[in-house]
C-alpha atoms as a PDB file:
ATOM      1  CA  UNK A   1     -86.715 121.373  73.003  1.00  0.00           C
ATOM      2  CA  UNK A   2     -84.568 118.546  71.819  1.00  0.00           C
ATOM      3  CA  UNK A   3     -80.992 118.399  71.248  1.00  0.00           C
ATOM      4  CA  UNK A   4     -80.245 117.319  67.409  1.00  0.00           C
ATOM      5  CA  UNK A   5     -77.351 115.200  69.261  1.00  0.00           C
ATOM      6  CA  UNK A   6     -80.268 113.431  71.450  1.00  0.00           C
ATOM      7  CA  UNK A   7     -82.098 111.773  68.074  1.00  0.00           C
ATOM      8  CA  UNK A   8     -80.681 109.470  65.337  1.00  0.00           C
ATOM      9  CA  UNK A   9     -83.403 108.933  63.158  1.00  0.00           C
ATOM     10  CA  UNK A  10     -87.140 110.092  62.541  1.00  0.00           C
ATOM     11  CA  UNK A  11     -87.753 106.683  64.374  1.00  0.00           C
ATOM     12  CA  UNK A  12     -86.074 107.934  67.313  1.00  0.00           C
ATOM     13  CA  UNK A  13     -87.609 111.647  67.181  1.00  0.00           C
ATOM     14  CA  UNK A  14     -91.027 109.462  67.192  1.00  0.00           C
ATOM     15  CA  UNK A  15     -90.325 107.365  70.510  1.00  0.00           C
ATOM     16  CA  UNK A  16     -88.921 110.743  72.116  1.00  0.00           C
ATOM     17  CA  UNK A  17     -92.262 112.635  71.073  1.00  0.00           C
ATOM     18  CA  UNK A  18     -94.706 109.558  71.781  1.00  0.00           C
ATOM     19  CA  UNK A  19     -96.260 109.066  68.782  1.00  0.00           C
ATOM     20  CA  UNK A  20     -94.267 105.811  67.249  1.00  0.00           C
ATOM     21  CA  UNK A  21     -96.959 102.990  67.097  1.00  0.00           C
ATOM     22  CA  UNK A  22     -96.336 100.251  69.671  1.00  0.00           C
ATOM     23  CA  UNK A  23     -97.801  96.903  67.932  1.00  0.00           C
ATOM     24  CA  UNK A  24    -101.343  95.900  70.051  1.00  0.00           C
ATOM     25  CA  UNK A  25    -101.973  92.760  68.021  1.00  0.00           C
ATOM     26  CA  UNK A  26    -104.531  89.947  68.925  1.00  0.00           C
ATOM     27  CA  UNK A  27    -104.719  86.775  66.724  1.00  0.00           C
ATOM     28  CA  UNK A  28    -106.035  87.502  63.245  1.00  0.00           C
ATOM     29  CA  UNK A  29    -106.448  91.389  64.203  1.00  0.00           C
ATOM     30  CA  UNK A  30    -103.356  93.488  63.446  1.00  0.00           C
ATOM     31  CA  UNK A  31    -103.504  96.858  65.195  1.00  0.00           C
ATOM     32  CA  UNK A  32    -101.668  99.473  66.903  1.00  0.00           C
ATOM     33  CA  UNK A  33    -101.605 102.110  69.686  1.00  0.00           C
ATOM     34  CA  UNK A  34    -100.853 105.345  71.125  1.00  0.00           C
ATOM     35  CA  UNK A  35     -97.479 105.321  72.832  1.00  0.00           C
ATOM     36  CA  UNK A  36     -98.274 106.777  76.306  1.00  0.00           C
ATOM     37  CA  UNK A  37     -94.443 107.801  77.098  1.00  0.00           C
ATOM     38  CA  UNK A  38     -92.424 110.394  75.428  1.00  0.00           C
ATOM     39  CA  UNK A  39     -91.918 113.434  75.929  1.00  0.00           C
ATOM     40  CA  UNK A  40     -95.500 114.900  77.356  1.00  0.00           C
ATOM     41  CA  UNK A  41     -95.088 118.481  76.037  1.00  0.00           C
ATOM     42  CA  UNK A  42     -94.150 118.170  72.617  1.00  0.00           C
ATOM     43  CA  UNK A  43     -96.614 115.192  71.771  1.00  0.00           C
ATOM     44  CA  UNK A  44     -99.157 117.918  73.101  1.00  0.00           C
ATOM     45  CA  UNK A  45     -98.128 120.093  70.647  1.00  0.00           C
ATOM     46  CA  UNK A  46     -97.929 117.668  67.974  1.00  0.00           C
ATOM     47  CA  UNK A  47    -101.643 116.869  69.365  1.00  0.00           C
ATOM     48  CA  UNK A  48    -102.931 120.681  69.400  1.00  0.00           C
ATOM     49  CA  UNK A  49    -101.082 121.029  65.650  1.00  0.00           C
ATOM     50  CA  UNK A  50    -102.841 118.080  64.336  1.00  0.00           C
ATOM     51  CA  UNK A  51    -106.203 118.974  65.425  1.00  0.00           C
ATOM     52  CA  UNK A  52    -106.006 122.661  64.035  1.00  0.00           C
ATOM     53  CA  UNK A  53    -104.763 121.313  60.848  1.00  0.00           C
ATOM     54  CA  UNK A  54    -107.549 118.580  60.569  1.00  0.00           C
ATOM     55  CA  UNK A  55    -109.735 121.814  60.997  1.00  0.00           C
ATOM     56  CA  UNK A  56    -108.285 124.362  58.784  1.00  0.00           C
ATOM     57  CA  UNK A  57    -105.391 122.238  56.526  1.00  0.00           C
ATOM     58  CA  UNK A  58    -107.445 120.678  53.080  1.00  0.00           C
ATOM     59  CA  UNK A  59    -105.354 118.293  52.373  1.00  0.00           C
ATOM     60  CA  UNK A  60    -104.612 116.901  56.297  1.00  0.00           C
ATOM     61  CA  UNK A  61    -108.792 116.801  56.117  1.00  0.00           C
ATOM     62  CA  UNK A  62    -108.457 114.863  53.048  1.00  0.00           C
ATOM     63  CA  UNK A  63    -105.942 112.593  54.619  1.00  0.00           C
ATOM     64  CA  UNK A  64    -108.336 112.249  57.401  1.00  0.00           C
ATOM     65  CA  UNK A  65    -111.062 111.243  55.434  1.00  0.00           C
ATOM     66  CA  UNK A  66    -109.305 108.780  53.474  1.00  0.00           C
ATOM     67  CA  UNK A  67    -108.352 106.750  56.949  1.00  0.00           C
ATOM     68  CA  UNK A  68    -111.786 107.130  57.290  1.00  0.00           C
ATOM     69  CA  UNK A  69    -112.861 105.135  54.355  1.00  0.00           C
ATOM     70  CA  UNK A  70    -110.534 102.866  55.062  1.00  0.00           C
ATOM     71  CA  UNK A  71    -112.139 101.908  58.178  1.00  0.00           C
ATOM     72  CA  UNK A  72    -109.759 103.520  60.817  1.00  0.00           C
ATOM     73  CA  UNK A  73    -111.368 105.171  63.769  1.00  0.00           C
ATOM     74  CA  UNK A  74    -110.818 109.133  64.833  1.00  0.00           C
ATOM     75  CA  UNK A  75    -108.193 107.742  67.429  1.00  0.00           C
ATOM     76  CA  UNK A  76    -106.334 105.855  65.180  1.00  0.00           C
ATOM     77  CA  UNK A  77    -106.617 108.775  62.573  1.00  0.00           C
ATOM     78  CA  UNK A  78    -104.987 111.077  64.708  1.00  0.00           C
ATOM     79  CA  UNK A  79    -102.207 108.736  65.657  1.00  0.00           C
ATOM     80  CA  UNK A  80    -101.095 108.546  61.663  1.00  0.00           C
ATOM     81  CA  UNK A  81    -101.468 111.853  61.433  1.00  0.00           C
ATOM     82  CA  UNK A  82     -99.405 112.701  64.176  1.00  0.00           C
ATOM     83  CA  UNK A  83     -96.637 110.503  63.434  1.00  0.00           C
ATOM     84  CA  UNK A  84     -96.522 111.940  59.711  1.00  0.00           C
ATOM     85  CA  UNK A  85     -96.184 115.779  61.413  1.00  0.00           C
ATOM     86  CA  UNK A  86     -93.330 114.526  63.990  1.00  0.00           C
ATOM     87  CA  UNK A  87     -91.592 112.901  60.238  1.00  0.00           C
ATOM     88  CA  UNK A  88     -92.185 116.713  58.980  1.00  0.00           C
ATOM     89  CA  UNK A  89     -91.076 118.042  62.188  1.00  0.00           C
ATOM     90  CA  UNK A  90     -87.849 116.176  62.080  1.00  0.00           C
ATOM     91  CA  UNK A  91     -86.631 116.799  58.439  1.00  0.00           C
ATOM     92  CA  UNK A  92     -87.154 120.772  59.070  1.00  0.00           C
ATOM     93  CA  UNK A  93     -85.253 120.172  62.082  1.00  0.00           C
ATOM     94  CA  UNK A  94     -82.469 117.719  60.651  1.00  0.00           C
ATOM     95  CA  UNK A  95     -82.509 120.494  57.625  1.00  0.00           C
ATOM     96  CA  UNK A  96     -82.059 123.506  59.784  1.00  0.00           C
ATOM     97  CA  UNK A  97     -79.251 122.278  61.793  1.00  0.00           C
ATOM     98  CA  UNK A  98     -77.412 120.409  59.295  1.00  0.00           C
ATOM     99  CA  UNK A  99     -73.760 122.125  58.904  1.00  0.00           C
ATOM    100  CA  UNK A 100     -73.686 123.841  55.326  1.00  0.00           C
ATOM    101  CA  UNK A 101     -70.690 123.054  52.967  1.00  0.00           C
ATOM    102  CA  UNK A 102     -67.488 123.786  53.642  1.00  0.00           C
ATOM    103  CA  UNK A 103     -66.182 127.749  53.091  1.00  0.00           C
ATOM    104  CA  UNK A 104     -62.974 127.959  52.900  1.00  0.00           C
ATOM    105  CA  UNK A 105     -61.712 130.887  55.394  1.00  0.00           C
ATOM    106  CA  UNK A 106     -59.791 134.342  53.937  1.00  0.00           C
ATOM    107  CA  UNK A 107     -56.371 133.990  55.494  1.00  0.00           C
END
């Protein structure tokens, strides 16, 4: 997977996962898209992750609908949700390798 020492930021775990927006704007329309680079294998298993949990997950379906209503399309849906699981993703990460306080040693 990725080295903790490889990513900075959620920003960067984004770009390294391909699912960061890349800005796809066209006069008064303001819009976004998929980012096609990236690591292929884990944005495929952000992809699979999102889809199960916009089957089985109640409130990622709520989410889902809510885009809905606000006039975003099933692509566009699943590129929100998969940035917000790669921002999930990363804080377990950043939390599971972060050094714990310092113990002092028995001499």
């Amino acid at each position: 997977m990725v080295a903790s020492s490889q990513v900075r930021s959620e920003a960067a775990f984004a770009a390294l996962a391909g699912v960061n927006p890349i800005p796809a704007s066209s006069g008064n329309t303001v819009r976004h898209r998929l980012n096609r680079g990236g690591d292929r294998r884990l944005n495929s298993a952000l992809h699979m992750a999102t889809v199960v949990r916009m089957v089985h997950d109640p409130a990622t379906r709520a989410n889902a609908e809510r885009k809905k209503a606000e006039g975003k399309n099933p692509r566009e849906i699943r590129r929100i949700l998969k940035r917000y699981l790669a921002r999930h993703l990363y804080r377990t990460l950043n939390a599971l390798h972060t050094p714990n306080e310092t113990v002092p040693r028995a001499a």
